[in-house]
Protein backbone atom coordinates (compact mmCIF):
# COMPACT_ATOMS: atom_id res chain seq x y z
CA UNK A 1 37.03 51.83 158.24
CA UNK A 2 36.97 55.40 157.05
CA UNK A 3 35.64 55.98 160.73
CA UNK A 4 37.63 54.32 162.49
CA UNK A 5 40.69 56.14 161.30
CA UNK A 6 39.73 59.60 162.26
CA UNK A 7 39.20 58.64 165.32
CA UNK A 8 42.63 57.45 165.81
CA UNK A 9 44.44 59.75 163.38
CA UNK A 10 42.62 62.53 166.44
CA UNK A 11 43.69 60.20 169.03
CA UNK A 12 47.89 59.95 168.03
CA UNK A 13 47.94 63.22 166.37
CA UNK A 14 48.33 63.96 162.48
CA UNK A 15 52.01 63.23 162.90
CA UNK A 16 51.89 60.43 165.21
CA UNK A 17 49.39 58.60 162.93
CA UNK A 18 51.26 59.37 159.48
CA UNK A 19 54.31 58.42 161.34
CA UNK A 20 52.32 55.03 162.15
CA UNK A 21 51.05 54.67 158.85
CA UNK A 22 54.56 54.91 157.50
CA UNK A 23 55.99 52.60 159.74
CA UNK A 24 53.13 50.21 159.11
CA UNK A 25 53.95 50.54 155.34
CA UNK A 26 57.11 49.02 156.10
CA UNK A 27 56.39 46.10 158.56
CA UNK A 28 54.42 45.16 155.49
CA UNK A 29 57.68 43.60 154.12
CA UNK A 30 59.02 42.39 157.26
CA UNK A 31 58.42 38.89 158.50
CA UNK A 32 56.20 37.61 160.69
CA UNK A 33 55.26 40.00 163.55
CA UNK A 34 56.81 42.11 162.42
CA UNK A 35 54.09 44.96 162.27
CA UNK A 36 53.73 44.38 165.93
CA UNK A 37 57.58 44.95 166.53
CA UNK A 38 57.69 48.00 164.46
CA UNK A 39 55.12 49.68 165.62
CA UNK A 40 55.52 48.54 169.32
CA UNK A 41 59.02 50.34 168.74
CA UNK A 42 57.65 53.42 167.47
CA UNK A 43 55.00 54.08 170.22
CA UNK A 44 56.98 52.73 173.96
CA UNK A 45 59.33 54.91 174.36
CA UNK A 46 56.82 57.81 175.03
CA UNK A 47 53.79 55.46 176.34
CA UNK A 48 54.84 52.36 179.32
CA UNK A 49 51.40 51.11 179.03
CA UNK A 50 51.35 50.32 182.18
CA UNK A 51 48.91 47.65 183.83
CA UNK A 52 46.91 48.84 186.83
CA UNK A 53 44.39 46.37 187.44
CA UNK A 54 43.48 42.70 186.62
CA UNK A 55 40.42 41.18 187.21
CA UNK A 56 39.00 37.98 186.65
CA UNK A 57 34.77 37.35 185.47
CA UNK A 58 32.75 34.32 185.03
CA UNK A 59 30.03 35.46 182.17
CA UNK A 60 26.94 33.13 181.19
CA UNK A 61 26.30 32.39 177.24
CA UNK A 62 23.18 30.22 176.32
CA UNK A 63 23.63 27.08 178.63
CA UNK A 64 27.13 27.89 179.39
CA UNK A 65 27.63 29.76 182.88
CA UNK A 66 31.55 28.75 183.36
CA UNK A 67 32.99 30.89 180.85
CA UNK A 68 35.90 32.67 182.93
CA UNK A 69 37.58 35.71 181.36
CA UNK A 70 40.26 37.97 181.99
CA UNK A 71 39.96 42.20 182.10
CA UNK A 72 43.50 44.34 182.36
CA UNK A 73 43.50 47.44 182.36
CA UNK A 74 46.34 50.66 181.76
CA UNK A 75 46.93 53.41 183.52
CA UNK A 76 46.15 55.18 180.27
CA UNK A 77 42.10 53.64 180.50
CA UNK A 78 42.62 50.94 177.70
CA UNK A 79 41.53 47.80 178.61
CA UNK A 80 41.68 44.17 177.47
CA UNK A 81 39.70 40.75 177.73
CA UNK A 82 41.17 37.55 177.48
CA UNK A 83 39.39 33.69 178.55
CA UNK A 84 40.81 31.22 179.72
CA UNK A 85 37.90 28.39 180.46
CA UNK A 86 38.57 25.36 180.99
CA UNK A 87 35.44 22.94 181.94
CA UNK A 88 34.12 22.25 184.71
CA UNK A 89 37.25 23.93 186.58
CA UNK A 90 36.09 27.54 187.18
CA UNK A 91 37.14 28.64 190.57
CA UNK A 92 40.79 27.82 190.46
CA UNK A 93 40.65 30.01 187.10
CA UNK A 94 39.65 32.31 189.07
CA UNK A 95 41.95 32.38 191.96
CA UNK A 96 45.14 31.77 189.39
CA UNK A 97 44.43 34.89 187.47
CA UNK A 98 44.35 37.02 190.43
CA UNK A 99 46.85 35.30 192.03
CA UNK A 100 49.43 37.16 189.08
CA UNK A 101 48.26 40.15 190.14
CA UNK A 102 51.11 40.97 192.06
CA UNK A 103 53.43 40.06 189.43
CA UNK A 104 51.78 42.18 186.59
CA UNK A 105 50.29 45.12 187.97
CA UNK A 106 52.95 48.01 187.21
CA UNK A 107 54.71 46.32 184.39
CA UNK A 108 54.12 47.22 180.31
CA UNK A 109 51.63 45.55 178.45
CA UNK A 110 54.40 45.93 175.56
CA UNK A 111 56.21 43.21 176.72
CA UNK A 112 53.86 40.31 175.94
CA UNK A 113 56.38 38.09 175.67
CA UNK A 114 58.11 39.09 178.79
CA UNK A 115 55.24 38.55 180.88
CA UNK A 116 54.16 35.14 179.44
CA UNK A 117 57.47 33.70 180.34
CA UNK A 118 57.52 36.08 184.05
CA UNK A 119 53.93 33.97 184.86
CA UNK A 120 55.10 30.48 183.37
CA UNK A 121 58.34 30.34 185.80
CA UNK A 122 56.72 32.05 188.68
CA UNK A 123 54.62 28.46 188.37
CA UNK A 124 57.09 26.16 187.28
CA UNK A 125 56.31 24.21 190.73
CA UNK A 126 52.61 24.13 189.61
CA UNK A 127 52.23 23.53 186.24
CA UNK A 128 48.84 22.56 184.91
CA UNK A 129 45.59 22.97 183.50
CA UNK A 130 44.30 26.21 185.56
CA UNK A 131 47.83 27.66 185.44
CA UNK A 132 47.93 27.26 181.65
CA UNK A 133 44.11 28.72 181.36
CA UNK A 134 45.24 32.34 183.66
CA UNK A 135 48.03 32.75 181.49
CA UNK A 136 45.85 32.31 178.48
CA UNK A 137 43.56 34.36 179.36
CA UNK A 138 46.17 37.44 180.37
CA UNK A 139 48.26 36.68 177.24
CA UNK A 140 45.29 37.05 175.02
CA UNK A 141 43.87 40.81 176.90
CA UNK A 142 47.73 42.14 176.30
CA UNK A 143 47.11 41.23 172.48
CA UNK A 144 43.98 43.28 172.84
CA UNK A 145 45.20 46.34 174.64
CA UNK A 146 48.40 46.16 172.31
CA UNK A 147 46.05 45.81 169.10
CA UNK A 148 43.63 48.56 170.85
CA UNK A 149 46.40 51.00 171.08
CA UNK A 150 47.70 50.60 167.72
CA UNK A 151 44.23 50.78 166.22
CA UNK A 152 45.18 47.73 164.39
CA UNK A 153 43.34 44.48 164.49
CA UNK A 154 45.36 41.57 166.69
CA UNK A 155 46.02 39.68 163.17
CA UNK A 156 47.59 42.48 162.01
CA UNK A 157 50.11 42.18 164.87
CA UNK A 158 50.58 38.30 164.20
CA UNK A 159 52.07 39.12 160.77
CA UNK A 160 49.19 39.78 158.75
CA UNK A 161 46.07 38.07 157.05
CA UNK A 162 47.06 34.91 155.18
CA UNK A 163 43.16 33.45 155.31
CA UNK A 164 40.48 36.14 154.16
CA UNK A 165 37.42 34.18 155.29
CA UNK A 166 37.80 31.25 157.74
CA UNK A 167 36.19 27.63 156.87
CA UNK A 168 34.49 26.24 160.09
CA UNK A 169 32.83 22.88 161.30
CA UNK A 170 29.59 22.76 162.68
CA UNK A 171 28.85 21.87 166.12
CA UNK A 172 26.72 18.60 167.14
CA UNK A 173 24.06 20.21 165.22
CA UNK A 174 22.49 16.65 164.24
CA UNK A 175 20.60 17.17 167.33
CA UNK A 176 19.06 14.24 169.09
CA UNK A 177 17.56 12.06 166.49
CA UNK A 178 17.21 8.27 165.46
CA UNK A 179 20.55 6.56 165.08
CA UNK A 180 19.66 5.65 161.64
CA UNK A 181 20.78 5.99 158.30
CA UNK A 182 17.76 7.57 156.98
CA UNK A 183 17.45 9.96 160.22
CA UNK A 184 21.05 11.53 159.45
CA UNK A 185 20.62 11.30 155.95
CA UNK A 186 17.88 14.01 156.55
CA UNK A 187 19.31 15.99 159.14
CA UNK A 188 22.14 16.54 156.90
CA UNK A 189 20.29 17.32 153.79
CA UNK A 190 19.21 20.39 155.96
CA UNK A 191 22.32 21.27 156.91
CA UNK A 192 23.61 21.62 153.88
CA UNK A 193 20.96 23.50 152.72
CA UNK A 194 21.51 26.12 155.87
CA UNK A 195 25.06 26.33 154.15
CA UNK A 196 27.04 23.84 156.16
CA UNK A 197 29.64 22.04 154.31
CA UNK A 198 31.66 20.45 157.58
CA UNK A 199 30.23 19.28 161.03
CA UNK A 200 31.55 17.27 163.63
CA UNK A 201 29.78 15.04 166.59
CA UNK A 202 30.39 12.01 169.18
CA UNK A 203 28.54 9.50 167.43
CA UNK A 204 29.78 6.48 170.07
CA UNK A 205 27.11 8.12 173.15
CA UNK A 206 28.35 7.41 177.25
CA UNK A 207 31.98 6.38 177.60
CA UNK A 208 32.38 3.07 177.86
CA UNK A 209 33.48 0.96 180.89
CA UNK A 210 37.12 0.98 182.14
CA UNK A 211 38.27 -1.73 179.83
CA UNK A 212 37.62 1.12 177.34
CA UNK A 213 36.36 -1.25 174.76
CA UNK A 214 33.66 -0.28 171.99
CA UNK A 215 30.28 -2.95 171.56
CA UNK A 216 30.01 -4.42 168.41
CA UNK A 217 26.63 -3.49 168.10
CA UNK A 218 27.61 0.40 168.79
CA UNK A 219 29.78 -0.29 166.26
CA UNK A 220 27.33 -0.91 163.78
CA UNK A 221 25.41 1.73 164.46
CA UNK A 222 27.51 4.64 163.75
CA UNK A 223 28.26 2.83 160.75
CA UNK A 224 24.44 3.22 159.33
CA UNK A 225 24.72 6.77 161.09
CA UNK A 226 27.46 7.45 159.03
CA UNK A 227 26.68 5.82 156.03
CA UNK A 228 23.71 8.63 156.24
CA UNK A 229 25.43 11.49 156.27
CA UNK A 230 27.32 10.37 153.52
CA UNK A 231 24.72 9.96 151.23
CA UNK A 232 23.11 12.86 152.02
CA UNK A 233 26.18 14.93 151.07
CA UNK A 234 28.93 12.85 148.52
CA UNK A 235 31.40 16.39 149.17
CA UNK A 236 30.50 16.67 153.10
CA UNK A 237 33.40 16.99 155.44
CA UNK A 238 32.37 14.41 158.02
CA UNK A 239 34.46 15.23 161.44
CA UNK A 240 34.30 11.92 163.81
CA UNK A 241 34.69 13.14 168.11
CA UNK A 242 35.52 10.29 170.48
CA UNK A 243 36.51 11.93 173.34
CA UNK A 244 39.86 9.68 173.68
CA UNK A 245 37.35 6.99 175.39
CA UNK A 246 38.71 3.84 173.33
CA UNK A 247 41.61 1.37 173.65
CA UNK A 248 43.84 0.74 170.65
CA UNK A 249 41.82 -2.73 169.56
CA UNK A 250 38.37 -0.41 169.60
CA UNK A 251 40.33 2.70 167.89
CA UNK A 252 41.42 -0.18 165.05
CA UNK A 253 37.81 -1.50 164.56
CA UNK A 254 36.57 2.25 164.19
CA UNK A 255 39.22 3.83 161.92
CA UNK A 256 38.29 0.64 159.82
CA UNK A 257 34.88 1.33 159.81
CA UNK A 258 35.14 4.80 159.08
CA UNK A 259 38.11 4.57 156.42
CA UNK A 260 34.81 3.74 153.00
CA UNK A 261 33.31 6.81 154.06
CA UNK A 262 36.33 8.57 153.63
CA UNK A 263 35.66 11.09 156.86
CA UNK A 264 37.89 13.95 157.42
CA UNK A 265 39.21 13.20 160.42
CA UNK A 266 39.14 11.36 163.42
CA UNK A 267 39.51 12.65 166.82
CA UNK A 268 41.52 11.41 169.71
CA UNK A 269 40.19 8.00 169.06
CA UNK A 270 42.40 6.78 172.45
CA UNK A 271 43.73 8.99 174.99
CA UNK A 272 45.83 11.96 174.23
CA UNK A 273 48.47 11.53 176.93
CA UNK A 274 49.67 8.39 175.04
CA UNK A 275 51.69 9.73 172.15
CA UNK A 276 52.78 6.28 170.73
CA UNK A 277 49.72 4.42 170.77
CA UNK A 278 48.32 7.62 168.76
CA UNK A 279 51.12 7.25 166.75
CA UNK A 280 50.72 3.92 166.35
CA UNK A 281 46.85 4.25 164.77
CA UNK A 282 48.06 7.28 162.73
CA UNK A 283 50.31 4.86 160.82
CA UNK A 284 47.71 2.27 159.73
CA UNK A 285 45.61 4.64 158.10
CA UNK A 286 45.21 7.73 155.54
CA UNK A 287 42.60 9.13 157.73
CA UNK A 288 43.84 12.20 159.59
CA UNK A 289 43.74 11.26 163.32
CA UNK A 290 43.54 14.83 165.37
CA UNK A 291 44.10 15.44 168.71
CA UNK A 292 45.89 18.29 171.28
CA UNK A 293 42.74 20.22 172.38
CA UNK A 294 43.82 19.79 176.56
CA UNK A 295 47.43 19.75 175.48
CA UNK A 296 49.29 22.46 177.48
CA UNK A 297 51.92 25.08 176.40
CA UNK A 298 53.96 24.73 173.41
CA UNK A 299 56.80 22.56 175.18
CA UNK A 300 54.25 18.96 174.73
CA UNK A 301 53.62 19.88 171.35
CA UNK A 302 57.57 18.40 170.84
CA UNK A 303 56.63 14.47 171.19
CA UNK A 304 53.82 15.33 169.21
CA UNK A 305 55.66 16.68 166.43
CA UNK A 306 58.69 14.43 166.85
CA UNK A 307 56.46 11.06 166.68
CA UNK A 308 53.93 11.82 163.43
CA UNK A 309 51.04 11.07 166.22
CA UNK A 310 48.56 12.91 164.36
CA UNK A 311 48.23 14.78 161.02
CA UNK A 312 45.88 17.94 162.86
CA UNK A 313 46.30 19.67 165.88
CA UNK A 314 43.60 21.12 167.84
CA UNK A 315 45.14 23.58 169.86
CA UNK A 316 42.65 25.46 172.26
CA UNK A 317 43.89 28.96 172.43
CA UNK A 318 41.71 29.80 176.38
CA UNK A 319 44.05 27.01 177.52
CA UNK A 320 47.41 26.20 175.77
CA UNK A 321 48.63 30.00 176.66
CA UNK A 322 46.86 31.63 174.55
CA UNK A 323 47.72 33.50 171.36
CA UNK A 324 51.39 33.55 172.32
CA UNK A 325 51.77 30.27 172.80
CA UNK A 326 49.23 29.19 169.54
CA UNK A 327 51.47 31.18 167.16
CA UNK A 328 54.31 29.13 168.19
CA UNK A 329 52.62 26.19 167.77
CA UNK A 330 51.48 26.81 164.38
CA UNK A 331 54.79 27.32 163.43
CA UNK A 332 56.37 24.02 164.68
CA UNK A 333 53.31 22.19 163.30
CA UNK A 334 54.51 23.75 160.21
CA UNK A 335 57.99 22.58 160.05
CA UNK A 336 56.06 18.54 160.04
CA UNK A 337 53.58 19.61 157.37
CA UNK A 338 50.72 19.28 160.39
CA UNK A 339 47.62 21.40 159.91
CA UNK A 340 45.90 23.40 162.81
CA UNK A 341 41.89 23.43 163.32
CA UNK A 342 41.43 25.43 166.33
CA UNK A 343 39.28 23.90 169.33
CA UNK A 344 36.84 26.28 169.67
CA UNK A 345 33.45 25.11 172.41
CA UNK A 346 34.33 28.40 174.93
CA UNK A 347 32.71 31.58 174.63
CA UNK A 348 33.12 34.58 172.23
CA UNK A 349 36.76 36.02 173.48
CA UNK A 350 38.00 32.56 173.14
CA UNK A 351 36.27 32.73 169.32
CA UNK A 352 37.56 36.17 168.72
CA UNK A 353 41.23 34.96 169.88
CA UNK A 354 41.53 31.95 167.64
CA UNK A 355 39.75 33.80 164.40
CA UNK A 356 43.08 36.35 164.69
CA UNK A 357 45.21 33.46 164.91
CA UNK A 358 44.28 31.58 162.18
CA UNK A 359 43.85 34.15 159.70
CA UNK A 360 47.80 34.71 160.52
CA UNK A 361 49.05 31.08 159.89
CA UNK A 362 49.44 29.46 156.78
CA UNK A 363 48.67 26.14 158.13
CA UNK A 364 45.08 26.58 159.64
CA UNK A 365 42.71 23.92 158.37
CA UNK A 366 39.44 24.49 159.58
CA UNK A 367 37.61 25.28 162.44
CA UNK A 368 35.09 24.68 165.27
CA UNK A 369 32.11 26.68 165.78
CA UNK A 370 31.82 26.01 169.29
CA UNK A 371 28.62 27.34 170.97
CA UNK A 372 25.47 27.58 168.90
CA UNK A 373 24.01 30.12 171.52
CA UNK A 374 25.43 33.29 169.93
CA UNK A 375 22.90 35.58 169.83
CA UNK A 376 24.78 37.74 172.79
CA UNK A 377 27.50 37.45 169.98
CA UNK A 378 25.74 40.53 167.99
CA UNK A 379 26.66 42.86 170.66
CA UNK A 380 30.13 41.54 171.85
CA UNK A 381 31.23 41.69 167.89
CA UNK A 382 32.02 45.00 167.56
CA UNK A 383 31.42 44.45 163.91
CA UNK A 384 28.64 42.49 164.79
CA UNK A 385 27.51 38.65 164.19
CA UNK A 386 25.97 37.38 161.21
CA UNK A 387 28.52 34.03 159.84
CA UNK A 388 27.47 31.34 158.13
CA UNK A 389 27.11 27.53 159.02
CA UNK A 390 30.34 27.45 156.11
CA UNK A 391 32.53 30.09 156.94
CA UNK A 392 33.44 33.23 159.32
CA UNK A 393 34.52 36.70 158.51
CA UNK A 394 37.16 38.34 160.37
CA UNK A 395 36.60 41.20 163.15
CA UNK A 396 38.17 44.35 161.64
CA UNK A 397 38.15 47.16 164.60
CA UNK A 398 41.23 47.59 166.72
CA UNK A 399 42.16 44.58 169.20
CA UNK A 400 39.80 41.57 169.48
CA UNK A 401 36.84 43.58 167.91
CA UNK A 402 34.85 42.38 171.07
CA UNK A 403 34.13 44.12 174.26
CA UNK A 404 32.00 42.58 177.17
CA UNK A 405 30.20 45.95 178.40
CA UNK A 406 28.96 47.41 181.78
CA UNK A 407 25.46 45.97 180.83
CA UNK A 408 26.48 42.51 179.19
CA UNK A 409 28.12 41.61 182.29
CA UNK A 410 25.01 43.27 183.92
CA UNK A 411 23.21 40.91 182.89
CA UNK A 412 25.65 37.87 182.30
CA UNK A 413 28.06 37.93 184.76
CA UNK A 414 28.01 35.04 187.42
CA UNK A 415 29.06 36.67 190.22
CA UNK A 416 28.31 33.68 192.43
CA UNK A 417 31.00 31.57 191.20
CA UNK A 418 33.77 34.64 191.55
């Protein structure tokens, strides 16, 4: 930390930065954002921050080659990355984020806001998935350059650290074993001894036929599956995915099942888009239905909120607008008592991104550990990698804390798909 000061205390000057420090002092007290205001305040007047370039990437982590990211850039050198993936949808990514480069290049990356709202009615004609993923992934490199220049860390900016460490789910990490009782009673013995206390999977396997209805025998098998991982671990968090693949007569029979075994939630156990047969389920049981992870911008989130249709939103902050648009959706899931546990399965800007964010809300739950293919991780942390199966630490250094580098995206860029 000590390090990290003098280089920026040389960077502003030893007035600039006691002038900062001062001012930081102060947004202390202030409300939410309210560090980012001041200090915004303090620092435009002399500095426009003006963009100069935009480009978009496609990068390759483990198995995953559609991770598509966002780089903006100043005229003063800083630069930014955002993501914005969205599976299997890569290309129009792609061709959405440059398409704004008209619209951005010349204006201040101060005006985060500004420019979230400049690319959401530029689209209004268009609105969708690949729109909502470009503006993600600009909205989060502005929080990056913004945090960079400030030599403050992007939660800092979102009104400060409520959450020191960050509890997170495992990731299908069951692997592919016997759908028995005793099978997942053993698997999750070891989990729990690598540290886990939380993991989630799609017990139910290939989505059913177009009647959506769930086989009794199925049924009865995640049951015993279930039943395993129970006994295995009496204080587990058990976190149920099913993919929104079920009608309401199949969602019944499985929140029934699941409701002795006292899971921790269920998710999207019919499909999203219908808000009252969600609903509907959420109100004949105490398990905690979740669901929102392909909702898009904050507007949906009202029906959501308005009709009790689930008790934890998943926000995905590479496609609901990124951390703009999460921050506001925090707070309205606030205002209902609704928790937020981050959807999480991109790559590592999309991890960095929601780690800021929910250290900064008071509602975040938990959340998902996404890709299990992190070694790259180590050197895209700029405070390195090493969290547990149970919990994450948060990055520290100015921004993000991540970079992708001239010889990551050496040797993980795929350019083919630009």
């Amino acid at each position: 930390m000590g390090d990290r000061n003098q280089i920026h205390r040389a960077t502003l000057g030893r007035r600039d930065f006691l002038r900062l420090s001062a001012t930081a002092t102060a947004a202390a007290l202030a409300p939410s954002l309210g560090t980012f205001r001041l200090l915004a305040q303090q620092q435009r007047g002399r500095e426009p921050l003006k963009i100069r370039s935009l480009e978009a990437h496609v990068i390759r982590v483990g198995s995953r080659s559609n991770i598509v990211c966002a780089r903006v850039e100043t005229d003063e050198g800083l630069h930014g990355w955002g993501e914005g993936t969205t599976p299997p949808n890569v290309a129009p990514v792609v061709a959405q984020i440059r398409s704004f480069r008209d619209l951005l290049i010349g204006q201040s990356a101060w005006d985060i806001e500004r420019l979230w709202r400049r690319m959401y009615i530029a689209e209004e004609n268009t609105l969708g998935g690949t729109l909502y993923a470009a503006i993600s992934a600009i909205d989060i490199a502005l929080w990056d350059i913004v945090g960079k220049k400030l030599g403050a860390p992007v939660y800092q900016l979102l009104g400060g650290k409520i959450h020191d460490r960050l509890r997170i789910y495992t990731s299908y990490r069951w692997g592919n074993i016997p759908r028995t009782a005793d099978a997942y009673r053993t698997r999750t013995r070891e989990l729990i001894a690598q540290g886990a206390t939380a993991g989630k999977y799609d017990p139910f396997g290939e989505y059913p036929g177009p009647e959506r209805q769930l086989p009794t025998a199925t049924l009865n098998e995640v049951r015993e599956m279930i039943r395993g991982i129970r006994e295995a671990g009496p204080a587990f968090d058990i976190c149920v995915e099913a993919h929104g693949k079920f009608n309401l007569a199949s969602a019944g029979r499985i929140v029934k099942m699941l409701e002795p075994f006292d899971v921790f939630f269920l998710e999207e156990p019919v499909p999203p888009e219908n808000v009252d047969a969600m609903a509907m389920l959420q109100r004949s049981t105490n398990i905690p239905i979740a669901t929102a992870e392909g909702v898009q911008g904050h507007f949906a989130y009202r029906e959501l909120l308005a009709k009790q249709s689930a008790r934890i939103w998943q926000p995905d902050v590479a496609r609901t607008g990124g951390i703009t648009a999460m921050k506001k959706i925090a707070a309205l899931a606030d205002t209902g008592y609704i928790v937020i546990a981050p959807h999480n399965p991109n790559g590592p800007i999309c991890t960095a991104a929601s780690m800021h964010l929910a250290a900064s809300i008071p509602n975040f739950l938990i959340m998902e550990e996404g890709n299990t293919q992190t070694d790259v991780y180590r050197g895209i942390f700029k405070d390195g990698w090493n969290q547990s199966l149970a919990e994450w630490t948060l990055p520290e250094s100015p921004g993000l804390g991540v970079d992708l580098g001239p010889e990551f995206l050496r040797e993980h860029e795929v350019r083919d798909r630009l």
